[in-house]
PDB file of N, CA and C in Angstrom:
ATOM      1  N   UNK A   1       0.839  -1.178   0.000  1.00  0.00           N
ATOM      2  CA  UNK A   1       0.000   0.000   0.000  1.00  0.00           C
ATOM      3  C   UNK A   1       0.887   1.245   0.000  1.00  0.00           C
ATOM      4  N   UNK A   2       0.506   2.280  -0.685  1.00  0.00           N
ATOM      5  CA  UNK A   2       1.226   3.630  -0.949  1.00  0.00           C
ATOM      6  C   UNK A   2       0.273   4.868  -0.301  1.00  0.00           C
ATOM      7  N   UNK A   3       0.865   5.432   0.562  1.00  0.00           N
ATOM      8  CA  UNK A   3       0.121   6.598   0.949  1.00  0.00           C
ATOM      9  C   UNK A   3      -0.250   7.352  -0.100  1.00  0.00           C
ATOM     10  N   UNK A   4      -1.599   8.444  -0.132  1.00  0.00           N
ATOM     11  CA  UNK A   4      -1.972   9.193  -0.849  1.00  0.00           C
ATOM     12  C   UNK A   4      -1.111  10.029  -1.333  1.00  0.00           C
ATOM     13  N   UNK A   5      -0.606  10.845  -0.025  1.00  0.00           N
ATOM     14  CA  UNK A   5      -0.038  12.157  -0.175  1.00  0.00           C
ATOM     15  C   UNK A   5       1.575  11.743  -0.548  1.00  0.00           C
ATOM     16  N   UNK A   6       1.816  10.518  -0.935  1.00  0.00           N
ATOM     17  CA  UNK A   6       3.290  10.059  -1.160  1.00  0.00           C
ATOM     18  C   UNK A   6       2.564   9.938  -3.082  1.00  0.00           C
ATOM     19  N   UNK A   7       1.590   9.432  -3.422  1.00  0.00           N
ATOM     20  CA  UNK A   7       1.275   9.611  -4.124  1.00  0.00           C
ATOM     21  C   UNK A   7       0.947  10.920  -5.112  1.00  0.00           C
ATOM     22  N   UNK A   8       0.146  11.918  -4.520  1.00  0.00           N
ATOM     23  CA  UNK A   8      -0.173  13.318  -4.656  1.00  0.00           C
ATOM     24  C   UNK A   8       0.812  14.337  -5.295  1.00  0.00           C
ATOM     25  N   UNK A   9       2.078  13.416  -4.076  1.00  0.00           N
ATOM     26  CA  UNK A   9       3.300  14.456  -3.981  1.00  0.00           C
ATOM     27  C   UNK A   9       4.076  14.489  -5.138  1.00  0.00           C
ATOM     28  N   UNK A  10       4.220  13.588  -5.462  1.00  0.00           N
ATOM     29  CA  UNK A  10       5.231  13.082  -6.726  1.00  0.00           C
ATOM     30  C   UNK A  10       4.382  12.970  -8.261  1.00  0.00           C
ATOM     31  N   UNK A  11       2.539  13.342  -8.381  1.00  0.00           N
ATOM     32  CA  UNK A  11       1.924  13.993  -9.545  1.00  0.00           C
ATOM     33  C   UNK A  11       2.448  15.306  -9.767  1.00  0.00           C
ATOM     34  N   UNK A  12       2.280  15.871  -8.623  1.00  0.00           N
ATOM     35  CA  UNK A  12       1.703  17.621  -8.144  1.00  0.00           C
ATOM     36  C   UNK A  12       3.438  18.189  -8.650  1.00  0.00           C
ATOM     37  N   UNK A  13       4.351  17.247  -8.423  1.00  0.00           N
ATOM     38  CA  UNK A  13       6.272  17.803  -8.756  1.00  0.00           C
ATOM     39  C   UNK A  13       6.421  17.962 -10.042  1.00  0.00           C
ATOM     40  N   UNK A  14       5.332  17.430 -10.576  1.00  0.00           N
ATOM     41  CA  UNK A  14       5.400  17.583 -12.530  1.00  0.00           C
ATOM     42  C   UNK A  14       5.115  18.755 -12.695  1.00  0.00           C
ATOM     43  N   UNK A  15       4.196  19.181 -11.746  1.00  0.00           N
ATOM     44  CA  UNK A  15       3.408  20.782 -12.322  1.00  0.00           C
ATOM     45  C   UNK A  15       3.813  22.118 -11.604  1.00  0.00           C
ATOM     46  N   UNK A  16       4.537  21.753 -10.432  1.00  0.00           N
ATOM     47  CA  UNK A  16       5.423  22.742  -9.381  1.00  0.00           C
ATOM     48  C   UNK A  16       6.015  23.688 -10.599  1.00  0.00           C
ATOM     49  N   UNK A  17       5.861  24.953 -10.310  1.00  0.00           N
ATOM     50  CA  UNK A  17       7.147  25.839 -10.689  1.00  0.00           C
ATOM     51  C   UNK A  17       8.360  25.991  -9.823  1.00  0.00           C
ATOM     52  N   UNK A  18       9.564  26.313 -10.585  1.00  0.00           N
ATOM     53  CA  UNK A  18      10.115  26.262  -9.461  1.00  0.00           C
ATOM     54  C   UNK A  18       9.978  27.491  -8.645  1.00  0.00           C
ATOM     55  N   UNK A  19       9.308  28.508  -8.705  1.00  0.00           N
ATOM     56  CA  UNK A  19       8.792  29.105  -7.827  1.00  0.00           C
ATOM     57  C   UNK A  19       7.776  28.705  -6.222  1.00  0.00           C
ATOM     58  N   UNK A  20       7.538  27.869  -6.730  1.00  0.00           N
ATOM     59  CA  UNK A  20       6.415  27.436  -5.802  1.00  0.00           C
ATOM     60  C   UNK A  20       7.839  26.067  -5.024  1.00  0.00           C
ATOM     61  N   UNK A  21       8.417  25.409  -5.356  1.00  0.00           N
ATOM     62  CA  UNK A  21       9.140  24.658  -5.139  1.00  0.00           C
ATOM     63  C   UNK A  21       9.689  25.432  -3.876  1.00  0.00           C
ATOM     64  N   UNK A  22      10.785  26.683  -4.455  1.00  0.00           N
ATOM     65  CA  UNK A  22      11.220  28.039  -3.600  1.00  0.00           C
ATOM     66  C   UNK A  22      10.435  28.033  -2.630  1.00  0.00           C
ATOM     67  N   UNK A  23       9.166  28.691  -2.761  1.00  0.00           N
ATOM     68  CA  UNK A  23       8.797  28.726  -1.871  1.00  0.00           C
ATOM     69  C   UNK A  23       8.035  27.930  -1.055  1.00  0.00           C
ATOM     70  N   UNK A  24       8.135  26.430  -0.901  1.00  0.00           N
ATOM     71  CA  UNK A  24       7.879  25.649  -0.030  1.00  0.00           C
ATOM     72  C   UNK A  24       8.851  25.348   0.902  1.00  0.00           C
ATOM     73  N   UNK A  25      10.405  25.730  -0.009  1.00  0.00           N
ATOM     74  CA  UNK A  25      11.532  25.545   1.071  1.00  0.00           C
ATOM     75  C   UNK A  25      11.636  26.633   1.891  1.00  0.00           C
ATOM     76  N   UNK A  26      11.125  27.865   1.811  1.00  0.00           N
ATOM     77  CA  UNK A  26      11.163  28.819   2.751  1.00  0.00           C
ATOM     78  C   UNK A  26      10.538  28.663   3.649  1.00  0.00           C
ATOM     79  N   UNK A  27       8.909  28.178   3.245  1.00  0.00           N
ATOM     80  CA  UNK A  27       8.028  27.736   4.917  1.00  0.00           C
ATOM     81  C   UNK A  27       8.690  26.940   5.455  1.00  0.00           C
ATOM     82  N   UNK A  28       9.177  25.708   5.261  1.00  0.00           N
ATOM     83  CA  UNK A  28       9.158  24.734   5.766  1.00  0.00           C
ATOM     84  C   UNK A  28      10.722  25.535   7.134  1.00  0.00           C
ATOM     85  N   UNK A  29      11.173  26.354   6.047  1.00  0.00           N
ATOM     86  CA  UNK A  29      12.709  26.413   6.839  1.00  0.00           C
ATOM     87  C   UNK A  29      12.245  27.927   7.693  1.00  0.00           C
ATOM     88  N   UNK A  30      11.052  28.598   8.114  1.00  0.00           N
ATOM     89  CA  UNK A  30      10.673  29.876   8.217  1.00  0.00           C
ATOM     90  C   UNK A  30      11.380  30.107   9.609  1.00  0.00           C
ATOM     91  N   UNK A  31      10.344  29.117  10.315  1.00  0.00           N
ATOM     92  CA  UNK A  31      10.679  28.908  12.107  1.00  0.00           C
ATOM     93  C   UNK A  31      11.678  28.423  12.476  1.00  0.00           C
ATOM     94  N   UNK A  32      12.457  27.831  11.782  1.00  0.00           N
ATOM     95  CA  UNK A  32      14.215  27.619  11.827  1.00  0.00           C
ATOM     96  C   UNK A  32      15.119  28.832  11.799  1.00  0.00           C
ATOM     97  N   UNK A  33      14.855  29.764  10.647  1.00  0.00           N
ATOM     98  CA  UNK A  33      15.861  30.926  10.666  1.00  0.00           C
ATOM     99  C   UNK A  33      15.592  31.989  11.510  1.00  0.00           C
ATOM    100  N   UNK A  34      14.390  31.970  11.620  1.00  0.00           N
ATOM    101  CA  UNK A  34      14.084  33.823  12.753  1.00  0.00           C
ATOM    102  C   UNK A  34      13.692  33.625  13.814  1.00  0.00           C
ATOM    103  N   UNK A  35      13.146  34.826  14.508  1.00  0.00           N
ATOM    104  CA  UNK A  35      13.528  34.890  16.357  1.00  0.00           C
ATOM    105  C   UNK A  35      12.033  34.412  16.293  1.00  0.00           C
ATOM    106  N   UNK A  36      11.039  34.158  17.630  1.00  0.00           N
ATOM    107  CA  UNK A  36      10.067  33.407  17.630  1.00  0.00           C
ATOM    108  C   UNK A  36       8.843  34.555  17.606  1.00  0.00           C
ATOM    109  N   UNK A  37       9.612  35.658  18.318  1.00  0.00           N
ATOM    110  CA  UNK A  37       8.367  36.995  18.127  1.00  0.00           C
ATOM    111  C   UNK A  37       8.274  37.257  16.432  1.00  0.00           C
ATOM    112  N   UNK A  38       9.207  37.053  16.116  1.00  0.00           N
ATOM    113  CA  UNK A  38       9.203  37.691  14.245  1.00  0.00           C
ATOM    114  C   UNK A  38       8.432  36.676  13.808  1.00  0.00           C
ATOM    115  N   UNK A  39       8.447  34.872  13.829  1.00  0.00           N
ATOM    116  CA  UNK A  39       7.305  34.101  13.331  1.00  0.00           C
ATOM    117  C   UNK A  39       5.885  34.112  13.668  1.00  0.00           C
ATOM    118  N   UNK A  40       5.773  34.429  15.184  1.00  0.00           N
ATOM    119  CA  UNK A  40       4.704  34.735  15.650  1.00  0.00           C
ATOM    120  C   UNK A  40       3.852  35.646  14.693  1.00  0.00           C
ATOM    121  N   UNK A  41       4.480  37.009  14.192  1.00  0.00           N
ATOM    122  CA  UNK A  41       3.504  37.834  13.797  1.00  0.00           C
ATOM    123  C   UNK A  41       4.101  38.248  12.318  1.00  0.00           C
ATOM    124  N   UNK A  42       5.023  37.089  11.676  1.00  0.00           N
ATOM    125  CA  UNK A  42       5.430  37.407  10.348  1.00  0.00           C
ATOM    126  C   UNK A  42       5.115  35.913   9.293  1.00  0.00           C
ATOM    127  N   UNK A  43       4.423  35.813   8.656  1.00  0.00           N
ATOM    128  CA  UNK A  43       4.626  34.384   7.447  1.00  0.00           C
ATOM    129  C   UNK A  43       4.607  35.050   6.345  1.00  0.00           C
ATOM    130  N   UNK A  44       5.717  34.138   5.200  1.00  0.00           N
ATOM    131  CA  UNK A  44       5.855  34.380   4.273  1.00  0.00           C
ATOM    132  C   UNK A  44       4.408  33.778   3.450  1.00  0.00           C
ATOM    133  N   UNK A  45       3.922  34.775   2.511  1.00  0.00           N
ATOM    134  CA  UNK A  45       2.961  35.098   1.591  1.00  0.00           C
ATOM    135  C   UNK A  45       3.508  34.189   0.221  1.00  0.00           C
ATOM    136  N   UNK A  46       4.418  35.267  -0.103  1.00  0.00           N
ATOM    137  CA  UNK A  46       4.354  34.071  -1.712  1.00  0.00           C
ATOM    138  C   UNK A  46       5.930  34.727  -2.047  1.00  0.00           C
ATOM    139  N   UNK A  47       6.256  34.131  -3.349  1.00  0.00           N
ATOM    140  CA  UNK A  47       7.477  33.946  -3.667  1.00  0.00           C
ATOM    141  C   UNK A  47       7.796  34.226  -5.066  1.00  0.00           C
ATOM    142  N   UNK A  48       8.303  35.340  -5.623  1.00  0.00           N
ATOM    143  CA  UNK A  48       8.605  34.734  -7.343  1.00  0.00           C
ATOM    144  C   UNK A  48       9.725  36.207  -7.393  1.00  0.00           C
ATOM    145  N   UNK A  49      10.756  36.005  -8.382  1.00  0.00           N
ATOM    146  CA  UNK A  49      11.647  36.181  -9.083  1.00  0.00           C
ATOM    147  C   UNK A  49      12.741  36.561  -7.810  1.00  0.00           C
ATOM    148  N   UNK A  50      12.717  36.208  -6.822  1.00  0.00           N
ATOM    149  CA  UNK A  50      13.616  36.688  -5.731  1.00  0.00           C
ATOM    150  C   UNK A  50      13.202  37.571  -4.972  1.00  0.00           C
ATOM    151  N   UNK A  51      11.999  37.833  -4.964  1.00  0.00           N
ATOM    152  CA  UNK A  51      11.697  38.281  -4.217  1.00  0.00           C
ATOM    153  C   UNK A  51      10.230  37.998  -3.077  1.00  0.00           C
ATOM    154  N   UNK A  52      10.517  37.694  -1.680  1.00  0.00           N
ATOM    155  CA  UNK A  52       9.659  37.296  -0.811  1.00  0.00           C
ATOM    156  C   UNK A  52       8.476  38.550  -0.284  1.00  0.00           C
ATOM    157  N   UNK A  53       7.259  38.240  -0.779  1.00  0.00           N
ATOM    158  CA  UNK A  53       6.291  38.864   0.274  1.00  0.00           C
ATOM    159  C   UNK A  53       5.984  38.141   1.290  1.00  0.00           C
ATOM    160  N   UNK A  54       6.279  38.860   2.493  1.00  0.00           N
ATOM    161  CA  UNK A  54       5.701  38.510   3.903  1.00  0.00           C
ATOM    162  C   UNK A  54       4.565  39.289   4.560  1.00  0.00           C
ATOM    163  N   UNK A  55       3.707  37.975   5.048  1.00  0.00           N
ATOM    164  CA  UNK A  55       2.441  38.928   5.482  1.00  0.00           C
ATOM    165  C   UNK A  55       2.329  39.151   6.463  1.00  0.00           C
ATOM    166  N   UNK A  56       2.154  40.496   7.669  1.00  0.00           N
ATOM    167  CA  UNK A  56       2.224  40.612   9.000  1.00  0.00           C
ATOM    168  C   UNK A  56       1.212  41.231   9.466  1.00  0.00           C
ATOM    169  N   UNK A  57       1.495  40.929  10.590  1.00  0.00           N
ATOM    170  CA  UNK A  57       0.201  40.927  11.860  1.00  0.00           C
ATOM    171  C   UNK A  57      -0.560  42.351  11.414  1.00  0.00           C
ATOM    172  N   UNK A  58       0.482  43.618  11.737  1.00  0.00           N
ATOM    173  CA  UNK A  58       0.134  44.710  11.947  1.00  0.00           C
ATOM    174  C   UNK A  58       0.451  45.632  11.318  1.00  0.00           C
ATOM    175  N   UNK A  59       0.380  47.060  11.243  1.00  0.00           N
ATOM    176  CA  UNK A  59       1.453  47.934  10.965  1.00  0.00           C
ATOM    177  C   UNK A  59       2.797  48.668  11.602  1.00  0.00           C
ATOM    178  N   UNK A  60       2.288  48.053  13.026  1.00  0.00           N
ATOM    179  CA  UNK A  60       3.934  48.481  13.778  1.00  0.00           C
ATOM    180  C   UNK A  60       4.633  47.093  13.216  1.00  0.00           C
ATOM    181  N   UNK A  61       3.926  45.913  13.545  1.00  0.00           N
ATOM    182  CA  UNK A  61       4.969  45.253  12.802  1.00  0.00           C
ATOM    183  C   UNK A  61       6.074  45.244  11.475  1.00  0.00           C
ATOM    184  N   UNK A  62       5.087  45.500  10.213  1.00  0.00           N
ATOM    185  CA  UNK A  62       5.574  46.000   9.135  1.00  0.00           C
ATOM    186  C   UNK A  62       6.443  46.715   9.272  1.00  0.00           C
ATOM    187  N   UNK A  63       6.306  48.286  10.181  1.00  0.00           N
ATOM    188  CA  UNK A  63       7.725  48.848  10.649  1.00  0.00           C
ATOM    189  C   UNK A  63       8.891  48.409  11.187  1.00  0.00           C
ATOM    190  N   UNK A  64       8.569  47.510  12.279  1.00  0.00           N
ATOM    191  CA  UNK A  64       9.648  47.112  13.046  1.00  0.00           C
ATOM    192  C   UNK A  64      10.300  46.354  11.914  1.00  0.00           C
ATOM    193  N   UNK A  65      10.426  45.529  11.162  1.00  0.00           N
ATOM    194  CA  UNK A  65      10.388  44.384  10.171  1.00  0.00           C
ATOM    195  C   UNK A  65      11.307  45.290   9.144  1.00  0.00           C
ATOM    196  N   UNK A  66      10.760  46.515   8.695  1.00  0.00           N
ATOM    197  CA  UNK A  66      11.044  46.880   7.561  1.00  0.00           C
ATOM    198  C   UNK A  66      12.979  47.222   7.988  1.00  0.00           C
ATOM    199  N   UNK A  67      12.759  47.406   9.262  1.00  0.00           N
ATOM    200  CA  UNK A  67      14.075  47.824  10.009  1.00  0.00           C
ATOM    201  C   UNK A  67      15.366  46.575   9.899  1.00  0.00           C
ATOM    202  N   UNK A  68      14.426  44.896   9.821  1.00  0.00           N
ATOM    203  CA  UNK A  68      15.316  43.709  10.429  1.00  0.00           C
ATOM    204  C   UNK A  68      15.086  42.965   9.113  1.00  0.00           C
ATOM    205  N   UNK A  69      14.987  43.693   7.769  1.00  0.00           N
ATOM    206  CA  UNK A  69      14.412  43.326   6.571  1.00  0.00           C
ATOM    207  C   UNK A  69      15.814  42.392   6.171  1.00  0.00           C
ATOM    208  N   UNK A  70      17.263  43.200   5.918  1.00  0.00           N
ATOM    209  CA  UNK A  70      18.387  42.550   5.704  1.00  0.00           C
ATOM    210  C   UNK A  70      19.187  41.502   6.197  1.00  0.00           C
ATOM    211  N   UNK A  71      18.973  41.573   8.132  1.00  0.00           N
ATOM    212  CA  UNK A  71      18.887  41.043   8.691  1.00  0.00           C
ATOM    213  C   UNK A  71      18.147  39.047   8.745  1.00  0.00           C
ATOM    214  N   UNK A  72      16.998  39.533   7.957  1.00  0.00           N
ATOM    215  CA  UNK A  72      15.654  38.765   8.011  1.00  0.00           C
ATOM    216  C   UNK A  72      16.338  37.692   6.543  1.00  0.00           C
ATOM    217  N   UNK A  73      16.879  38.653   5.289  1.00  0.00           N
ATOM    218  CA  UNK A  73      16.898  37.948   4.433  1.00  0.00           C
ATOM    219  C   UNK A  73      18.625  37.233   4.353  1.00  0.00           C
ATOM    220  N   UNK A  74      19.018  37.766   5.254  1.00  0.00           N
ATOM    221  CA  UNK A  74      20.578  37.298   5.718  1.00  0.00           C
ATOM    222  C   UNK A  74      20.577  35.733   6.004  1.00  0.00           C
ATOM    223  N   UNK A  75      19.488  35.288   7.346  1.00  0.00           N
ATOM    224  CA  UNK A  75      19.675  34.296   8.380  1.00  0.00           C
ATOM    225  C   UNK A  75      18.645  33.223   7.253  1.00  0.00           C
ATOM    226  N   UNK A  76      17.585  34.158   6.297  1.00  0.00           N
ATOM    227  CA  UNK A  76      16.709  32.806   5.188  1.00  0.00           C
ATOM    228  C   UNK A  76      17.426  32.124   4.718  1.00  0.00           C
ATOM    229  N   UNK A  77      18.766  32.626   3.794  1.00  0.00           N
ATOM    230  CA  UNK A  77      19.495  32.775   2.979  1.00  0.00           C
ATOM    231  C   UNK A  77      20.666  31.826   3.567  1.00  0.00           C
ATOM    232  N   UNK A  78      21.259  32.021   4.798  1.00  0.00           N
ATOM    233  CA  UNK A  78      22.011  30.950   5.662  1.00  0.00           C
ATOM    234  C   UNK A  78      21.134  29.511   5.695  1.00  0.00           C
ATOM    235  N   UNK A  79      20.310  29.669   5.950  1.00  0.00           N
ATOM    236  CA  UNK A  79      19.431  28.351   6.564  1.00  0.00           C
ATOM    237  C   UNK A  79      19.345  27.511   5.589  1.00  0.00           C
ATOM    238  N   UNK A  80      18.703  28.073   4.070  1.00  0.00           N
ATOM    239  CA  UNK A  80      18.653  27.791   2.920  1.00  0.00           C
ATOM    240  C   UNK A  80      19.707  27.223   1.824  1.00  0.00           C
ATOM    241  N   UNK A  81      20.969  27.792   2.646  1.00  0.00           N
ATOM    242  CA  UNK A  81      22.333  26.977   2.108  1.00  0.00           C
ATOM    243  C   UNK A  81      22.818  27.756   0.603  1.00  0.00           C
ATOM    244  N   UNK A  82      21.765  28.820   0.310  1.00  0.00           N
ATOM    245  CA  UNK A  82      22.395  29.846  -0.999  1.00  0.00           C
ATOM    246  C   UNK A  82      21.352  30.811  -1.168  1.00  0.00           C
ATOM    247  N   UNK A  83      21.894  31.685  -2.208  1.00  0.00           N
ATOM    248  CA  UNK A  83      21.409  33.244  -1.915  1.00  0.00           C
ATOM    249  C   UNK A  83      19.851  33.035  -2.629  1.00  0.00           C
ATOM    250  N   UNK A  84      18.790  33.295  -1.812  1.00  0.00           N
ATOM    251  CA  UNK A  84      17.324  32.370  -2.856  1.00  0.00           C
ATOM    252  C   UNK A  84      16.383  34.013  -2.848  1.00  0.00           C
ATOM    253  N   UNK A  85      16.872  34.625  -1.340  1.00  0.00           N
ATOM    254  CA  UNK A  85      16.148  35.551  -1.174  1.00  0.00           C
ATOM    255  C   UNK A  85      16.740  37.051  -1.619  1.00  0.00           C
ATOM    256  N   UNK A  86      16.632  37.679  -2.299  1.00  0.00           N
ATOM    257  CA  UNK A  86      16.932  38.897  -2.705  1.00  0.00           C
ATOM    258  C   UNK A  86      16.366  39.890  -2.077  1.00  0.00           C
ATOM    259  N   UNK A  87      15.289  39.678  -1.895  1.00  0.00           N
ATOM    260  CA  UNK A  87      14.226  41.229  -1.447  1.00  0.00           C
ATOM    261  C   UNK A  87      13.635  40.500  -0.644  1.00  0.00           C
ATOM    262  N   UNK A  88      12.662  41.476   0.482  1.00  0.00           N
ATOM    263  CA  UNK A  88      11.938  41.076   0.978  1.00  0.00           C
ATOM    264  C   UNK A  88      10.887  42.721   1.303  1.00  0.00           C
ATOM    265  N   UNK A  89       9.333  42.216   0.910  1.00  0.00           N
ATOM    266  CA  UNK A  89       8.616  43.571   1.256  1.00  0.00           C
ATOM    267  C   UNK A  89       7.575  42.369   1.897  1.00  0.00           C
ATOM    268  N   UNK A  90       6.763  43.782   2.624  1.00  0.00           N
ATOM    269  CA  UNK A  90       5.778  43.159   3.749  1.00  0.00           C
ATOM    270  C   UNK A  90       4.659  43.631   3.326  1.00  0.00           C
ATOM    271  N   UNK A  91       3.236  43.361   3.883  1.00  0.00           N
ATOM    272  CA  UNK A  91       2.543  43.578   3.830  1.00  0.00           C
ATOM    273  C   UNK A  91       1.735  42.823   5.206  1.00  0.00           C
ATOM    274  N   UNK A  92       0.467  44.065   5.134  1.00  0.00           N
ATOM    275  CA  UNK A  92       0.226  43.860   6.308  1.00  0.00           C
ATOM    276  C   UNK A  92      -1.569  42.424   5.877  1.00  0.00           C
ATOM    277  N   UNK A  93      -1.555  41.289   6.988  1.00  0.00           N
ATOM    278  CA  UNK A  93      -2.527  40.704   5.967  1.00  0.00           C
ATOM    279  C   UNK A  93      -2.657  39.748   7.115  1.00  0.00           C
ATOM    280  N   UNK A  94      -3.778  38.762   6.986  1.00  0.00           N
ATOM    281  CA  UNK A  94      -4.176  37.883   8.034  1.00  0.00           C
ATOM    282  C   UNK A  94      -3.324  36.962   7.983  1.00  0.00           C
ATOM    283  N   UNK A  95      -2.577  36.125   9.578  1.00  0.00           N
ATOM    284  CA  UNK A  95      -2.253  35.209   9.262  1.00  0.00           C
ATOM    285  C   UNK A  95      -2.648  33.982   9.527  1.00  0.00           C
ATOM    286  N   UNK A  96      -3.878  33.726   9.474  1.00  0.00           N
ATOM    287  CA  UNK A  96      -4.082  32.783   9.352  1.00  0.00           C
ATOM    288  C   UNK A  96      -4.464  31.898   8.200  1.00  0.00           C
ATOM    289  N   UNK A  97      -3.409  30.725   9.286  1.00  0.00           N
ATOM    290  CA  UNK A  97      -3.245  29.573   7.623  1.00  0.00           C
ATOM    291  C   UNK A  97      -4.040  28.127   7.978  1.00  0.00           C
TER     292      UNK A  97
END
């Protein structure tokens, strides 16, 4: 017997961009690279040409953030093992996932 989602997984890799690829390795690696207040009220949104939208809690957040932006795309970029993230802009947006 073969699990579904072992199944699913390996249709769905035919049709992945590698954009979407990108950015599955960023969630998965999100709560690994940053401090726990920044995941708390920061998830990455979506992903394409190098550059990450992140969606946050608030608008002080967005500020504080916009400050730890280089910072932010420094420690992705370590975790990630090569340079994936170029930019990073925020936006302010629900996070729930």
């Amino acid at each position: 017997m073969i699990h579904i989602g072992d199944i699913l997984g390996s249709a769905l890799k035919n049709f992945r961009t590698k954009s979407d690829t990108d950015m599955i390795q960023i969630w998965d690696l999100w709560e690994y690279a940053l401090e726990k207040t920044i995941i708390e009220n920061a998830k990455p949104g979506s992903f394409k040409d190098g550059t990450l939208l992140v969606h946050v809690s608030s608008s002080v957040w967005l500020h504080q953030l916009s400050f730890l932006k280089q910072d932010m795309q420094d420690k992705l970029n370590h975790v990630l093992g090569r340079e994936l993230v170029k930019n990073i802009k925020f936006k302010v947006a629900s996070l729930n996932v």
